[in-house]
Structures are given as structure tokens and as C-alpha cells.
Protein backbone atom coordinates (compact mmCIF):
# COMPACT_ATOMS: atom_id res chain seq x y z
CA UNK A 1 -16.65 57.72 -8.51
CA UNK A 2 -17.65 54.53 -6.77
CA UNK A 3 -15.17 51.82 -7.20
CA UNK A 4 -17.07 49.09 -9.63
CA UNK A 5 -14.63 46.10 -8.28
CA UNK A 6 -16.51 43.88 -6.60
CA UNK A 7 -15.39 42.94 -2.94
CA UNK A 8 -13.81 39.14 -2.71
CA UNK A 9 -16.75 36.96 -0.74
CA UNK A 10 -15.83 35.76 2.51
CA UNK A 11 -13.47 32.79 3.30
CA UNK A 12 -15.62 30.03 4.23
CA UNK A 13 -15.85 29.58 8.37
CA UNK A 14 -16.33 26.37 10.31
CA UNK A 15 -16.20 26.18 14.41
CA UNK A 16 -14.55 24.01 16.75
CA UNK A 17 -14.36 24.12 20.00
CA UNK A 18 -11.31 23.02 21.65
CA UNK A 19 -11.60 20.04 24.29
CA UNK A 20 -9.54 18.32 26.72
CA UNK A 21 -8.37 15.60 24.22
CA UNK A 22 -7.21 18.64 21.88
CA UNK A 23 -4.79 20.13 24.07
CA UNK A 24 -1.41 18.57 25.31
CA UNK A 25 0.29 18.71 29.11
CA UNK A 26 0.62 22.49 29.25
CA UNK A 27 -3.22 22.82 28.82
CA UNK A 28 -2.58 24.05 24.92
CA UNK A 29 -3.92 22.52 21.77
CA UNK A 30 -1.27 19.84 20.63
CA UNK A 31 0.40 21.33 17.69
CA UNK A 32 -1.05 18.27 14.95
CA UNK A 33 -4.54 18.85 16.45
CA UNK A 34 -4.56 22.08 14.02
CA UNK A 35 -4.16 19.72 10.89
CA UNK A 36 -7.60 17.84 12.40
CA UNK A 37 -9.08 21.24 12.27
CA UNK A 38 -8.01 22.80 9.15
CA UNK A 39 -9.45 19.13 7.69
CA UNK A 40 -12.59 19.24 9.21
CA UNK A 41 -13.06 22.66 7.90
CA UNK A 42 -12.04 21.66 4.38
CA UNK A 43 -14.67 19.01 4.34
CA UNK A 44 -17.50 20.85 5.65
CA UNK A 45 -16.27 23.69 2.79
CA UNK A 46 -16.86 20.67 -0.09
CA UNK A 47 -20.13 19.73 1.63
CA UNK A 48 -21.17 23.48 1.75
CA UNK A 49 -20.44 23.49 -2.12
CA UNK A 50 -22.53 19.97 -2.96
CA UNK A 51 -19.65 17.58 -2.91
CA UNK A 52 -19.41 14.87 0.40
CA UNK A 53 -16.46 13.00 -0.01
CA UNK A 54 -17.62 10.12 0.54
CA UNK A 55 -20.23 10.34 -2.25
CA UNK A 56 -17.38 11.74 -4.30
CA UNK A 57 -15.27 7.95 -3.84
CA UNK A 58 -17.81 6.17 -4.77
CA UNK A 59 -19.95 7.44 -7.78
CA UNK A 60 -17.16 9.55 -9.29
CA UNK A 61 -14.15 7.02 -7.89
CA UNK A 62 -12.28 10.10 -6.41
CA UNK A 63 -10.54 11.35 -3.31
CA UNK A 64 -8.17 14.10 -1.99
CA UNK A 65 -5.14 13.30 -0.64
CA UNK A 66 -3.21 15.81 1.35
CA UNK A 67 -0.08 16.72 -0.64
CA UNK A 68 1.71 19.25 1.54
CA UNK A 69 1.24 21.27 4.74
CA UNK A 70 3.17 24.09 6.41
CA UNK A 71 1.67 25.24 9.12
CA UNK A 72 2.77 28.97 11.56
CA UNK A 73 1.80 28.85 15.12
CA UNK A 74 1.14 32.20 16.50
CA UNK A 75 -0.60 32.36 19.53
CA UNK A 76 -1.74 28.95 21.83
CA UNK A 77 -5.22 28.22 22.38
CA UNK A 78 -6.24 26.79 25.28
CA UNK A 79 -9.04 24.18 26.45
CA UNK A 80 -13.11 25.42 26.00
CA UNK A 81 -11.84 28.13 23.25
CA UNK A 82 -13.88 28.84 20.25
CA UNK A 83 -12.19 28.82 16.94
CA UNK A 84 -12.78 29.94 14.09
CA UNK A 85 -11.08 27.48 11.02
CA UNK A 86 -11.59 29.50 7.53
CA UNK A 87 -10.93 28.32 4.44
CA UNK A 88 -9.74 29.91 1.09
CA UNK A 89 -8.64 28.64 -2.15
CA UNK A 90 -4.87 30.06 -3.11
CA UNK A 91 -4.66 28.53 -6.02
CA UNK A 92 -6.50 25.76 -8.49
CA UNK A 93 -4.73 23.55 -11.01
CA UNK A 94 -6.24 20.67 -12.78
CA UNK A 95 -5.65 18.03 -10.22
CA UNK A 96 -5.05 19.60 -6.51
CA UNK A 97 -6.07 22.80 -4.61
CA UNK A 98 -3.65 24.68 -2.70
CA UNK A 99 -6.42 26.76 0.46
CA UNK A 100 -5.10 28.96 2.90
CA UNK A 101 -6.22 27.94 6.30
CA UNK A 102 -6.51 29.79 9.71
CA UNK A 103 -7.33 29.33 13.42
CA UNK A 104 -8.95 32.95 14.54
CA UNK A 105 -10.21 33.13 18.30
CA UNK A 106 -12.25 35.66 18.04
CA UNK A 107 -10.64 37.17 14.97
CA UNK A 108 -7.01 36.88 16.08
CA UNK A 109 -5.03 34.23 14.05
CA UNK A 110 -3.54 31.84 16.54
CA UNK A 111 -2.11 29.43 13.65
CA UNK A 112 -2.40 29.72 10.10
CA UNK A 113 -1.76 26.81 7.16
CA UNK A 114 -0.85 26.01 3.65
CA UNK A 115 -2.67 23.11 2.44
CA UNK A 116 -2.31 21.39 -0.75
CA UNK A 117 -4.83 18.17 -1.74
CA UNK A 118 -4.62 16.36 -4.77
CA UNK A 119 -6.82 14.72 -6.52
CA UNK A 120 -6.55 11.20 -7.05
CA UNK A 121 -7.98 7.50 -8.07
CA UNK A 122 -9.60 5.76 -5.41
CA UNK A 123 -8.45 2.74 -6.48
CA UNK A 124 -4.96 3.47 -8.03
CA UNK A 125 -4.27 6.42 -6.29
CA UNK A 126 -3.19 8.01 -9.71
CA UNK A 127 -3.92 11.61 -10.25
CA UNK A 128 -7.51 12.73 -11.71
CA UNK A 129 -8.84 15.69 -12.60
CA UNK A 130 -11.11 17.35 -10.16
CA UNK A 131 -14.44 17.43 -11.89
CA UNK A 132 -15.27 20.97 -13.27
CA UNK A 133 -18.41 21.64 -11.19
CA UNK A 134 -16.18 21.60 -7.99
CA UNK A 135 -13.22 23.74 -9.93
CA UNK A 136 -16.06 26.34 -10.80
CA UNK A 137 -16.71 26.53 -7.14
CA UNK A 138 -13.47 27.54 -6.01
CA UNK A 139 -14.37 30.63 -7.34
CA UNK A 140 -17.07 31.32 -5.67
């Protein structure tokens, strides 16, 4: 009997290609450079889903602050490498997102992250609840 669970969609992909100003002395990408990526990829994952950030300060007077990171290194990437930065929401509360992140060259993780964003005032920088349209997306 077929199994009638349906299969999780894909995490959410965005590439970068790594440059000379990415990498450090030993020709490897500088460890914070991974944090640029993972938030690159987490924008372009809002935009994907209808929300720009920018539009998101200024009619709805919201923003996402990065709350805490952990990132594992695994494997270096070098300079002209094509990475893969996925994104995947581990868990959604009222006010912040917590996403799994990884760097895959092709399809090896070479670091992987735990990012948490909260959601907050633009002005006050007070915590807000992320608007329901974007929580119903996470699921998706």
C-alpha cells in the first residue's frame, strides 16, 4: 500500500558564487562571509514568498532582526565556487523564525547555520507579530 504522507517540499535554494573579496589570505571564504550568504538567501526566500523587506518597513512598520546564529564549518570553499545557500524554517513562534541554513557545493554541506530573526518595530525596535500571511508561508 502506497504511503499517503506527502513528501516535505524542497528547502528553498539561492546561489552565490564565491569571489575574491569573499575569501580570506589562505584563498578560503572568510568564516563571517557565510552569515552574508545565509542573509542573502533569507531575503530572496521572503521575496520568493511576496514579502520585500523593505516594503515590509515601511507600509507594515516591520523588520527582522537577527536574534542568534551558530554556525558549523565543515568543509572550506574556495574562490569561483558555486554554492548552494538553502533555506528551511525549524521552527515559527509568534514573533521570530528560527531556519536552518546550509552552504552545499554541489550537494556537499561545507557549513551549515542556525538562524533565529525576530520580528520587531521599525521604529521602537519592540517585538511585533509577524503578520499571518508570511507565518502561513512558512509552511509551505
Amino acid at each position: 500500500m502506497p504511503d499517503a504522507t506527502p513528501a516535505a517540499p524542497a528547502p528553498f535554494s539561492f546561489p552565490v558564487r564565491v569571489y575574491w573579496e569573499d575569501t580570506d589570505a589562505g584563498g578560503v571564504v572568510f568564516y563571517a562571509n557565510y552569515l552574508k550568504f545565509f542573509e542573502r538567501a533569507r531575503t530572496e526566500w521572503l521575496r520568493a514568498r511576496g514579502f520585500e523587506q523593505q516594503r515590509l518597513r515601511q507600509e507594515a512598520g516591520l523588520m527582522f532582526v537577527v536574534v542568534q546564529t551558530a554556525v558549523r564549518y565543515l568543509q572550506p570553499a574556495r574562490l569561483d565556487d558555486r554554492l548552494d545557500i538553502s533555506v528551511e524554517v525549524r521552527h515559527a513562534a509568534q514573533a521570530s523564525l528560527q531556519f536552518v541554513q546550509r552552504a552545499l557545493r554541489q550537494g556537499t554541506i561545507v557549513a551549515e547555520g542556525d538562524i533565529k530573526i525576530g520580528c520587531v518595530d521599525a521604529h521602537s525596535f519592540r517585538p511585533r507579530r509577524i503578520p499571518a500571511e508570511l507565518l502561513q508561508e512558512t509552511t509551505t
